[in-house]
Each structure stands twice: as structure tokens, then as C-alpha cells.
N, C-alpha and C. Protein backbone atom coordinates (compact mmCIF):
# COMPACT_ATOMS: atom_id res chain seq x y z
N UNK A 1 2.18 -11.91 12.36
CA UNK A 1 3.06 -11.62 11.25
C UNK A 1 2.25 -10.92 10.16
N UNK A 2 2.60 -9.69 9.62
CA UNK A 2 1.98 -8.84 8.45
C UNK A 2 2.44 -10.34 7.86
N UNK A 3 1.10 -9.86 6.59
CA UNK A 3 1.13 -10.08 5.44
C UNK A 3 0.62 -9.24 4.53
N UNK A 4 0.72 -8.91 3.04
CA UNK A 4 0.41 -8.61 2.23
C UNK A 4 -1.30 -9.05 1.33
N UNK A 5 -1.16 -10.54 1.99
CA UNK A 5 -2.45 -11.11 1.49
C UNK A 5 -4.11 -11.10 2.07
N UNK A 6 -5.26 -11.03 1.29
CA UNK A 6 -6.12 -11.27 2.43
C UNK A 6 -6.14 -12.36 3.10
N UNK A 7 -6.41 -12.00 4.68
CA UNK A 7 -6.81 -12.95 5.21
C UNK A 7 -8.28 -13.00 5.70
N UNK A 8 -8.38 -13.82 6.71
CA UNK A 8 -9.88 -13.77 7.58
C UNK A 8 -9.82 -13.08 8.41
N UNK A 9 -8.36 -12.83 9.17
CA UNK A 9 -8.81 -12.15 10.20
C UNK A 9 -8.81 -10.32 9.45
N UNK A 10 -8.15 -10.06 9.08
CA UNK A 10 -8.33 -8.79 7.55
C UNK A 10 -9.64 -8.44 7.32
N UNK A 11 -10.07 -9.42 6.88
CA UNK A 11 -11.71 -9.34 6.48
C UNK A 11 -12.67 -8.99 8.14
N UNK A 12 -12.29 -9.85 8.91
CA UNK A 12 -12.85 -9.69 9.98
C UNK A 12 -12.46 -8.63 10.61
N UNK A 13 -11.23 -7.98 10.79
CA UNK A 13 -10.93 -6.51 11.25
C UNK A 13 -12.17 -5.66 10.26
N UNK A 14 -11.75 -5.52 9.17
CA UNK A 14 -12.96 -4.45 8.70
C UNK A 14 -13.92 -4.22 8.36
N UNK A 15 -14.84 -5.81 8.34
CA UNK A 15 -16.06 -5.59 9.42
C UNK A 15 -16.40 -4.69 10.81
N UNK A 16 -15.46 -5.56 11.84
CA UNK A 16 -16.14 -5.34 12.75
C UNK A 16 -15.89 -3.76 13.08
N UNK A 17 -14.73 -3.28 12.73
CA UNK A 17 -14.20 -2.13 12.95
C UNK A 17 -14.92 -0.93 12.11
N UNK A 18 -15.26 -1.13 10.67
CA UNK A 18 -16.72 -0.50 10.26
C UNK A 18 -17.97 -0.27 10.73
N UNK A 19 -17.98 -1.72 11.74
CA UNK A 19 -19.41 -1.42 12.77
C UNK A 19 -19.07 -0.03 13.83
N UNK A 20 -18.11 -0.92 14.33
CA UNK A 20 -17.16 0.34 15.54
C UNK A 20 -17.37 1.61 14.81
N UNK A 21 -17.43 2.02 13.49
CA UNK A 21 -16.89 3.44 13.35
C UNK A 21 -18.04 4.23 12.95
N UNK A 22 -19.14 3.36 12.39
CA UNK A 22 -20.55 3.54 12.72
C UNK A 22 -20.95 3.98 13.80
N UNK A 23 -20.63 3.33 14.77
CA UNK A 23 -21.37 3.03 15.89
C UNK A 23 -20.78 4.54 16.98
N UNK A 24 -19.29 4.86 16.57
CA UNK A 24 -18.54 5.81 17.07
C UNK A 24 -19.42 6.92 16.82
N UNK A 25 -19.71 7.03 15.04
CA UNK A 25 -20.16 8.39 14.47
C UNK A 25 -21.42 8.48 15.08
N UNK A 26 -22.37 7.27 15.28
CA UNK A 26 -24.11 7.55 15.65
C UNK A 26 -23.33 8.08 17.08
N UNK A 27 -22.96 7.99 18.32
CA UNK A 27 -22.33 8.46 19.30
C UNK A 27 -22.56 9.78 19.61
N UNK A 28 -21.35 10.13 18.68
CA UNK A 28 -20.80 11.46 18.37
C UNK A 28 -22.13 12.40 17.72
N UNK A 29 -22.71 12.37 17.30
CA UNK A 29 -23.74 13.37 16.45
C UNK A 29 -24.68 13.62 17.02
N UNK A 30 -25.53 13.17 18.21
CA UNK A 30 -26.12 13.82 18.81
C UNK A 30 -24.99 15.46 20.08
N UNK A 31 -23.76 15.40 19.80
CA UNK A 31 -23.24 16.16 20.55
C UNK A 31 -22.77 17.40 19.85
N UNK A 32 -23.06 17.58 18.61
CA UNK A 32 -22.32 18.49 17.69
C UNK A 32 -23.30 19.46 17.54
N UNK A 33 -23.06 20.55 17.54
CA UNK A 33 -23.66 22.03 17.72
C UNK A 33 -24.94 21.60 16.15
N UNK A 34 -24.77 21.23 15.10
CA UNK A 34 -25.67 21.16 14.38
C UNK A 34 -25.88 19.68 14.29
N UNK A 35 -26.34 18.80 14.84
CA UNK A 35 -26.72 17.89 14.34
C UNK A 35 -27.15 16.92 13.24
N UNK A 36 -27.93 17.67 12.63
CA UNK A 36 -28.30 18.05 11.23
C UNK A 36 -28.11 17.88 10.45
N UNK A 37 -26.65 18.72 10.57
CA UNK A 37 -25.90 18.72 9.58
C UNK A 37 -24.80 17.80 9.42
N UNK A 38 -24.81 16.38 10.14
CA UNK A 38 -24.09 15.52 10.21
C UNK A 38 -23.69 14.86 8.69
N UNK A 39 -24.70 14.38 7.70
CA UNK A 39 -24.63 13.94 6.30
C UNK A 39 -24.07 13.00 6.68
N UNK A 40 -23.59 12.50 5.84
CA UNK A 40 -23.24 11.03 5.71
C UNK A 40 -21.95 10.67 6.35
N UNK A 41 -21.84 11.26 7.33
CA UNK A 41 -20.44 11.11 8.87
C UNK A 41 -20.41 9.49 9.14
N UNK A 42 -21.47 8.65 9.00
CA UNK A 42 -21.99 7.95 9.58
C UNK A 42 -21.02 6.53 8.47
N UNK A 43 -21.62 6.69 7.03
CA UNK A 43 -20.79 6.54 6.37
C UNK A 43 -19.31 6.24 6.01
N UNK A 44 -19.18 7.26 6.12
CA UNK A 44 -17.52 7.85 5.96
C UNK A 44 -16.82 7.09 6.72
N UNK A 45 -17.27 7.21 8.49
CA UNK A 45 -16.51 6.38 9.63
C UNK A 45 -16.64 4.76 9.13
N UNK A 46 -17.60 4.86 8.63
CA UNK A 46 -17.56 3.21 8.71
C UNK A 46 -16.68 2.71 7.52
N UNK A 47 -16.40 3.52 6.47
CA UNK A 47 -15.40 2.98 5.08
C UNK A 47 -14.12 3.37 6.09
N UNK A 48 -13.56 4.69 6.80
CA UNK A 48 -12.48 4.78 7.56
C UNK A 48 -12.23 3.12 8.48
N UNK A 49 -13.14 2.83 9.30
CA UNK A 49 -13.27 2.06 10.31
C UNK A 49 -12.93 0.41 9.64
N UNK A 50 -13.36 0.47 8.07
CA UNK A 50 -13.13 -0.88 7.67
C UNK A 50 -11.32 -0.72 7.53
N UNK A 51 -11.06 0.52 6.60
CA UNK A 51 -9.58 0.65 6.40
C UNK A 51 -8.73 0.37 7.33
N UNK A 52 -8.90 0.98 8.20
CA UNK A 52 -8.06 0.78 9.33
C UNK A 52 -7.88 -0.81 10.12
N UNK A 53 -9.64 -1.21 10.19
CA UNK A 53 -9.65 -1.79 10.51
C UNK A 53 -8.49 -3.33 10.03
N UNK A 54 -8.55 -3.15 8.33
CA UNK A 54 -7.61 -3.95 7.29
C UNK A 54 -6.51 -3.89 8.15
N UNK A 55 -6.07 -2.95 8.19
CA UNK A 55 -4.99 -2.23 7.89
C UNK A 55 -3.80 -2.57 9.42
N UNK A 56 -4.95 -1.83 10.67
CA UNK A 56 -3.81 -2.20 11.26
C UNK A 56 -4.70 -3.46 12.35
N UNK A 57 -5.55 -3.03 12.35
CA UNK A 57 -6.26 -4.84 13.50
C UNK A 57 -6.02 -6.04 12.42
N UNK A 58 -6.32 -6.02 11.39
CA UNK A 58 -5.92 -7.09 10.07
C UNK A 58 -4.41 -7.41 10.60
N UNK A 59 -3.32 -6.85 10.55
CA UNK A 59 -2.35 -7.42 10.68
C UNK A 59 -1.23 -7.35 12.10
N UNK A 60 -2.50 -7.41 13.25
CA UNK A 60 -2.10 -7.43 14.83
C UNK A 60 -2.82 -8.54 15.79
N UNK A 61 -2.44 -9.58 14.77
CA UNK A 61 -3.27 -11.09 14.85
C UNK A 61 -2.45 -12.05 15.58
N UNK A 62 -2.84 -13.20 16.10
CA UNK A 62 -1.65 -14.23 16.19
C UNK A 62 -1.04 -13.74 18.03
N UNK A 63 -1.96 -13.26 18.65
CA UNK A 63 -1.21 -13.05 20.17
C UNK A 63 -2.44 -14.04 20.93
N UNK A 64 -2.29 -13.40 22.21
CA UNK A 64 -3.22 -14.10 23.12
C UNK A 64 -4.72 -13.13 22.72
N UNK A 65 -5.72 -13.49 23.44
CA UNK A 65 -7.29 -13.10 23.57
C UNK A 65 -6.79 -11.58 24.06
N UNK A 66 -6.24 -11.62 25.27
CA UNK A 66 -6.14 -10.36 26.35
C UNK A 66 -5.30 -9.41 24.97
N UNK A 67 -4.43 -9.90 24.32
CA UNK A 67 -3.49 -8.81 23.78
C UNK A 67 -4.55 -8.27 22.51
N UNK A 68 -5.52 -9.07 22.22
CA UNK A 68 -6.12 -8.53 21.01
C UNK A 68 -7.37 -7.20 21.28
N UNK A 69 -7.24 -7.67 22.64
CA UNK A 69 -8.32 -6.54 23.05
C UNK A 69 -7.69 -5.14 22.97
N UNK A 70 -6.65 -5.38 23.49
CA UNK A 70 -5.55 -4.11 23.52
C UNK A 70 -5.32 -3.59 21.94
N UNK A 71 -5.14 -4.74 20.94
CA UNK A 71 -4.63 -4.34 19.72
C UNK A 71 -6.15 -3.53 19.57
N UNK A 72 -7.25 -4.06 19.87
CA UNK A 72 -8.57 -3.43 19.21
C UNK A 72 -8.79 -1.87 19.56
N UNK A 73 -8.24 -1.82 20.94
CA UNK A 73 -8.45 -0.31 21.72
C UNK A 73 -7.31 0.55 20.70
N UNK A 74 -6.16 0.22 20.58
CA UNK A 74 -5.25 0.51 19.61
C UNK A 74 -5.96 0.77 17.99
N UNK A 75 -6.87 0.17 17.44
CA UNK A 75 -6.87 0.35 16.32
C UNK A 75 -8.15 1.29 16.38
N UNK A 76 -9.16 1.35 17.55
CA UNK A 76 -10.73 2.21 17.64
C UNK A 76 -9.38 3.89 17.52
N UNK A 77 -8.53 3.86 18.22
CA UNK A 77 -7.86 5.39 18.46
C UNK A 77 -7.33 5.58 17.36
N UNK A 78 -6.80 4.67 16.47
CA UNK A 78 -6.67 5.26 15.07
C UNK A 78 -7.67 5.57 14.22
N UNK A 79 -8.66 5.12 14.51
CA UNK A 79 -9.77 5.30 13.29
C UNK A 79 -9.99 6.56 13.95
N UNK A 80 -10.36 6.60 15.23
CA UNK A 80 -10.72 7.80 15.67
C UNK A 80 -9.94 9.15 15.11
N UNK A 81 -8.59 9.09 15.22
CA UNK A 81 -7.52 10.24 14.88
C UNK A 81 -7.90 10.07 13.48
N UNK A 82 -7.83 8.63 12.43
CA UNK A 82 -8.04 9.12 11.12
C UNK A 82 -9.15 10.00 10.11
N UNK A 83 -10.40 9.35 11.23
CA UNK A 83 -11.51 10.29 10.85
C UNK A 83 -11.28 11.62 11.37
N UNK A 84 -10.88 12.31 12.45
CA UNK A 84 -11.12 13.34 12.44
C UNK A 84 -9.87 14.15 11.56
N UNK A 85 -8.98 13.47 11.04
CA UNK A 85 -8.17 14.30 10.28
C UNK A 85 -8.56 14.53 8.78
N UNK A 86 -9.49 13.42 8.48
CA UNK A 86 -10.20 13.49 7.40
C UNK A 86 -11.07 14.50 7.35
N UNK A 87 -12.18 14.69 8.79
CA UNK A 87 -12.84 15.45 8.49
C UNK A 87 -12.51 16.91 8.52
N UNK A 88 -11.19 17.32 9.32
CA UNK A 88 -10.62 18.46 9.32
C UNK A 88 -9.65 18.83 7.94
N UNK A 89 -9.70 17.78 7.22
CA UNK A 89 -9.20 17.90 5.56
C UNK A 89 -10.07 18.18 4.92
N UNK A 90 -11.46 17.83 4.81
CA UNK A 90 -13.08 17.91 3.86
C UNK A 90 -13.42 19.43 4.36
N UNK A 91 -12.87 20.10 5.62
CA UNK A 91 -13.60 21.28 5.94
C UNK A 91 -12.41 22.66 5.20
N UNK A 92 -11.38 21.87 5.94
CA UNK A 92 -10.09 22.99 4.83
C UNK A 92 -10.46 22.71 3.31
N UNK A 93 -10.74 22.11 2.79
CA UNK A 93 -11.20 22.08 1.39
C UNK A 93 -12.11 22.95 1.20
N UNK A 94 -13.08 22.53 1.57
CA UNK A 94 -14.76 23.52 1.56
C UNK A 94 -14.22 25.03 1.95
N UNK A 95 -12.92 25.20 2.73
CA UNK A 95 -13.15 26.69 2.79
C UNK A 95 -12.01 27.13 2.42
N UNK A 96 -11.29 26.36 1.21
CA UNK A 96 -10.14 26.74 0.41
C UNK A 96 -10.73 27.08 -0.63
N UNK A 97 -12.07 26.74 -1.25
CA UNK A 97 -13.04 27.05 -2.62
C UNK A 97 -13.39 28.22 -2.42
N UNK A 98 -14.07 28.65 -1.03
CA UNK A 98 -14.25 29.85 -0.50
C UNK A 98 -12.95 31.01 -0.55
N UNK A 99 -12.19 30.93 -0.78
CA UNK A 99 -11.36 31.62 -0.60
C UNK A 99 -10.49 31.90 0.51
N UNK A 100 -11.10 31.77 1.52
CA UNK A 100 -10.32 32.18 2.95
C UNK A 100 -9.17 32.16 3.29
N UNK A 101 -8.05 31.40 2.77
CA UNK A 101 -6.50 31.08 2.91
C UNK A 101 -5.88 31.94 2.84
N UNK A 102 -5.15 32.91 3.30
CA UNK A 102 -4.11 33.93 2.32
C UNK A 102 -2.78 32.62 1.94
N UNK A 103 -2.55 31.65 2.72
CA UNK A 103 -1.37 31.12 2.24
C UNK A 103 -1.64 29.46 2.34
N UNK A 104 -0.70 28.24 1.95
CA UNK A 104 -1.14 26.78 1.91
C UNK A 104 -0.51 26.64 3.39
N UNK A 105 0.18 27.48 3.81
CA UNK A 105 0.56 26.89 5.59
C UNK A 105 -0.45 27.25 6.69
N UNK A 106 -1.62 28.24 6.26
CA UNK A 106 -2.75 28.40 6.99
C UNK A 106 -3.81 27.93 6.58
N UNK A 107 -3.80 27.07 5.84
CA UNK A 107 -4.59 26.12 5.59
C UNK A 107 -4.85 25.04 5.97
N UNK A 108 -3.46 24.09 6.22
CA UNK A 108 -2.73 23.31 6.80
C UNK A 108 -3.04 23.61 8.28
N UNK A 109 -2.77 24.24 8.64
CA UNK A 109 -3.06 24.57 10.09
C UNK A 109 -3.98 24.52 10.97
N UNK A 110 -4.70 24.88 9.20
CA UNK A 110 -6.36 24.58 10.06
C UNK A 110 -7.34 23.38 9.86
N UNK A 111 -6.49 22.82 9.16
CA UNK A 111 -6.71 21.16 9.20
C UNK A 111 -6.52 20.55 10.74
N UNK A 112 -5.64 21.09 11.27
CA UNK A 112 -5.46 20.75 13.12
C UNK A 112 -6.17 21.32 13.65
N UNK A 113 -6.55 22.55 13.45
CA UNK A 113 -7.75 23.39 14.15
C UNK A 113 -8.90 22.52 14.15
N UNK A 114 -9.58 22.16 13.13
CA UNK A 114 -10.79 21.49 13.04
C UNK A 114 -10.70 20.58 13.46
N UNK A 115 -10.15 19.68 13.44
CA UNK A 115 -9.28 18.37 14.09
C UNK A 115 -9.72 18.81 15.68
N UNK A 116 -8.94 19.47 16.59
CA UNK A 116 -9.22 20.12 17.88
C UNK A 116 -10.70 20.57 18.21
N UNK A 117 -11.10 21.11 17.00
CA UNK A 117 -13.09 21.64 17.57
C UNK A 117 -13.60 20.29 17.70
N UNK A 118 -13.45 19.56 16.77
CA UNK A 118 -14.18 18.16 16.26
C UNK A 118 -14.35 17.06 17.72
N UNK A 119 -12.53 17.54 17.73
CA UNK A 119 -12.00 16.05 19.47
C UNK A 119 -12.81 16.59 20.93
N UNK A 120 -13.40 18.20 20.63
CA UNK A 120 -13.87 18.42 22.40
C UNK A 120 -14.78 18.16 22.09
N UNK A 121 -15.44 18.00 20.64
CA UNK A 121 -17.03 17.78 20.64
C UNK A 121 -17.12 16.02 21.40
N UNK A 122 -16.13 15.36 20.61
CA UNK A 122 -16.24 14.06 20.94
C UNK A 122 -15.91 13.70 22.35
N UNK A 123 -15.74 14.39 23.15
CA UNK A 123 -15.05 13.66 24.56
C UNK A 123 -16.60 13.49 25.20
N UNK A 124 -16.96 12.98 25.18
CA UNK A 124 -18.26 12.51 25.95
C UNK A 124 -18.33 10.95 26.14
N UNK A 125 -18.56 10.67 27.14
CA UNK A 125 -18.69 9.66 27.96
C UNK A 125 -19.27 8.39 26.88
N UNK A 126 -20.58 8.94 26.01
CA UNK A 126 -21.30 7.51 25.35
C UNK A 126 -20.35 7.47 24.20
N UNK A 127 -19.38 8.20 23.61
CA UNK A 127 -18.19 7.85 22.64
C UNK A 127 -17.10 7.58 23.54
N UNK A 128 -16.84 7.33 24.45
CA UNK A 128 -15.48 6.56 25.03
C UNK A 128 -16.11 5.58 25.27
N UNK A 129 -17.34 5.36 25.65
CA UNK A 129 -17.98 3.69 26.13
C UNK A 129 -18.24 3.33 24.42
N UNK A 130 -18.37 3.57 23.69
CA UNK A 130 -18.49 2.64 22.36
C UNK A 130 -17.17 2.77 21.87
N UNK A 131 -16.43 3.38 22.11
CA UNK A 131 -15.06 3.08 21.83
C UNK A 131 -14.35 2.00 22.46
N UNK A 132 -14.53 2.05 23.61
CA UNK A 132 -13.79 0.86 24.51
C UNK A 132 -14.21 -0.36 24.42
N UNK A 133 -15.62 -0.27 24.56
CA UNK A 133 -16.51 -2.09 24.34
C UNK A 133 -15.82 -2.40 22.67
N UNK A 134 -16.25 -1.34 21.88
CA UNK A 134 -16.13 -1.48 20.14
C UNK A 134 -14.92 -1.80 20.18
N UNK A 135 -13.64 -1.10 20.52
CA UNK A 135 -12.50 -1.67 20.12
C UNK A 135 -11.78 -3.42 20.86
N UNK A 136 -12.73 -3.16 21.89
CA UNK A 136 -12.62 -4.80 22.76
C UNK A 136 -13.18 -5.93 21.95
N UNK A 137 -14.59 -5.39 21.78
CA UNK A 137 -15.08 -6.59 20.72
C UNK A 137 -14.41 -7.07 19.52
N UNK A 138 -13.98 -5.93 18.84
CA UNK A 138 -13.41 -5.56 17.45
C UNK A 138 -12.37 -6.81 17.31
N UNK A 139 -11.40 -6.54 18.65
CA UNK A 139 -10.49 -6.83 18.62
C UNK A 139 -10.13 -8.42 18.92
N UNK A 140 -11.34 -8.71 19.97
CA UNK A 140 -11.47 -10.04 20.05
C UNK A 140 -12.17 -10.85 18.66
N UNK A 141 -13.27 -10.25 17.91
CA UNK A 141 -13.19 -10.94 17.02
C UNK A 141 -12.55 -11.30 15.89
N UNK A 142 -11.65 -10.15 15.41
CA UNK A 142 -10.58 -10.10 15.07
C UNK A 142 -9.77 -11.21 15.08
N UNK A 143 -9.35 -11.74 16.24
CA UNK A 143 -8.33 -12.60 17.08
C UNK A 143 -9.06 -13.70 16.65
N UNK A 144 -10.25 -14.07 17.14
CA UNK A 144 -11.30 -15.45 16.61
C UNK A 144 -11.12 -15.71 15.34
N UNK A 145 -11.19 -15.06 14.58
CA UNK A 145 -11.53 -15.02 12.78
C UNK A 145 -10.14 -15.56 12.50
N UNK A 146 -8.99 -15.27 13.10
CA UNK A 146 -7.69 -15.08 12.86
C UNK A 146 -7.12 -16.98 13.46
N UNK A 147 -8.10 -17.29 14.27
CA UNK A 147 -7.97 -18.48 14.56
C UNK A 147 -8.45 -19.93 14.07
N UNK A 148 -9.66 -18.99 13.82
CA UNK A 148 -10.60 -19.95 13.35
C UNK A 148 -10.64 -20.66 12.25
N UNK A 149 -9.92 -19.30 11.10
CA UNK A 149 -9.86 -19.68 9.98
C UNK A 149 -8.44 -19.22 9.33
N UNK A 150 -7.71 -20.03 8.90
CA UNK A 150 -5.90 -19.92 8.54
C UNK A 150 -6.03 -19.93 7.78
């Protein structure tokens, strides 16, 4: 049952799901054409990874063990989609200062574009295996926290 209030298992979603989104971004950055130039990606996922984590593993509590694993795989694919829409929002910014837009609907557009470069960078094998364990764990502890403490 949502609630509005904190709970433990809340708290415990965005923990563990901050680790997850950490753990997603270290993954992901050895695969990106500049490496380098990653900055504080690492970061970012993990404040995304707690949000979400609140947000929707926080209030997909209260089932069996098996269903929380599922809710966890469920909530690693949102953080996943939310970061990269974020980061395809931080790059349309950076090159809306630049000038490049002739209009706000090709701008927009290319918020999905970057979004799309970002997702083939990520399809690699050691980011679906920290996605899957991460959102399993996530999700089971999640479920624990949610039990443990009412």
C-alpha cells in the first residue's frame, strides 16, 4: 500500500538502489567513447537511483520475497530510463547555449536522440549483470527493511 510517509522500507529502497545506480554508472563508463569524460555520472545515478529508488521500490512493498525481486528488476529499468533521459536533457541544454536549435521541437527530439546513443553504449553484458543482481538485491532488501521494521 503507497503511502505518503517515510518508511523503512523507503529509506531502504534508496539506499540500496543508489548503490545499484552507482554501481550501474561504474559499469557503463568504461564503454563510452570518452571515458574521461564521464564527471560526476557516477554521482548523478546514484541521487537518480535513491529517487526512484523512494519512489517506486519504496512503495512496491508488502508482497512475497519472489515478487520483490521482480519489483527491484522493475525499479533498476526505471532508474535506468530516468538517468538516461536526464542525461539526454543535460546534453540538449549544453547545446541549446551553443546555439544549435533552429526550433524547441528539435531540441526535444534530441533529447531522444541522446537518450538512443547513450542506451547502445549501455547494452553490454557487465551493465545487464549489475542490473539484474542490483535490482534483485535492491529489491529483496527492500522487502526485508519493509518487514523488519513497520
Amino acid at each position: 500500500m503507497a503511502t505518503s510517509m517515510p518508511t523503512a522500507a523507503k529509506a531502504a529502497g534508496a539506499v540500496s538502489f543508489a548503490i545499484v545506480g552507482w554501481l550501474v554508472a561504474n559499469a557503463y563508463i568504461p564503454g563510452m567513447a570518452d571515458a574521461t569524460g564521464a564527471g560526476h555520472m557516477r554521482e548523478y545515478n546514484a541521487i537518480v537511483g535513491a529517487i526512484v529508488g523512494w519512489a517506486v521500490m519504496g512503495n512496491s512493498v508488502g508482497h512475497k520475497y519472489i515478487d520483490s525481486v521482480g519489483y527491484g528488476w522493475k525499479t533498476v529499468i526505471v532508474l535506468v530510463v530516468v538517468a538516461l533521459f536526464t542525461f539526454g536533457l543535460s546534453e540538449m541544454l549544453k547545446q541549446s547555449t551553443r546555439m544549435v536549435y533552429n526550433d524547441p521541437i528539435e531540441a526535444i527530439a534530441d533529447i531522444f536522440y541522446q537518450m538512443f546513443k547513450r542506451s547502445q553504449t549501455a547494452m553490454t553484458m557487465k551493465v545487464f549483470t549489475v542490473m539484474f543482481f542490483g535490482g534483485a538485491i535492491g529489491g529483496f532488501v527492500t522487502e526485508y527493511a519493509s518487514r523488519r521494521w513497520r
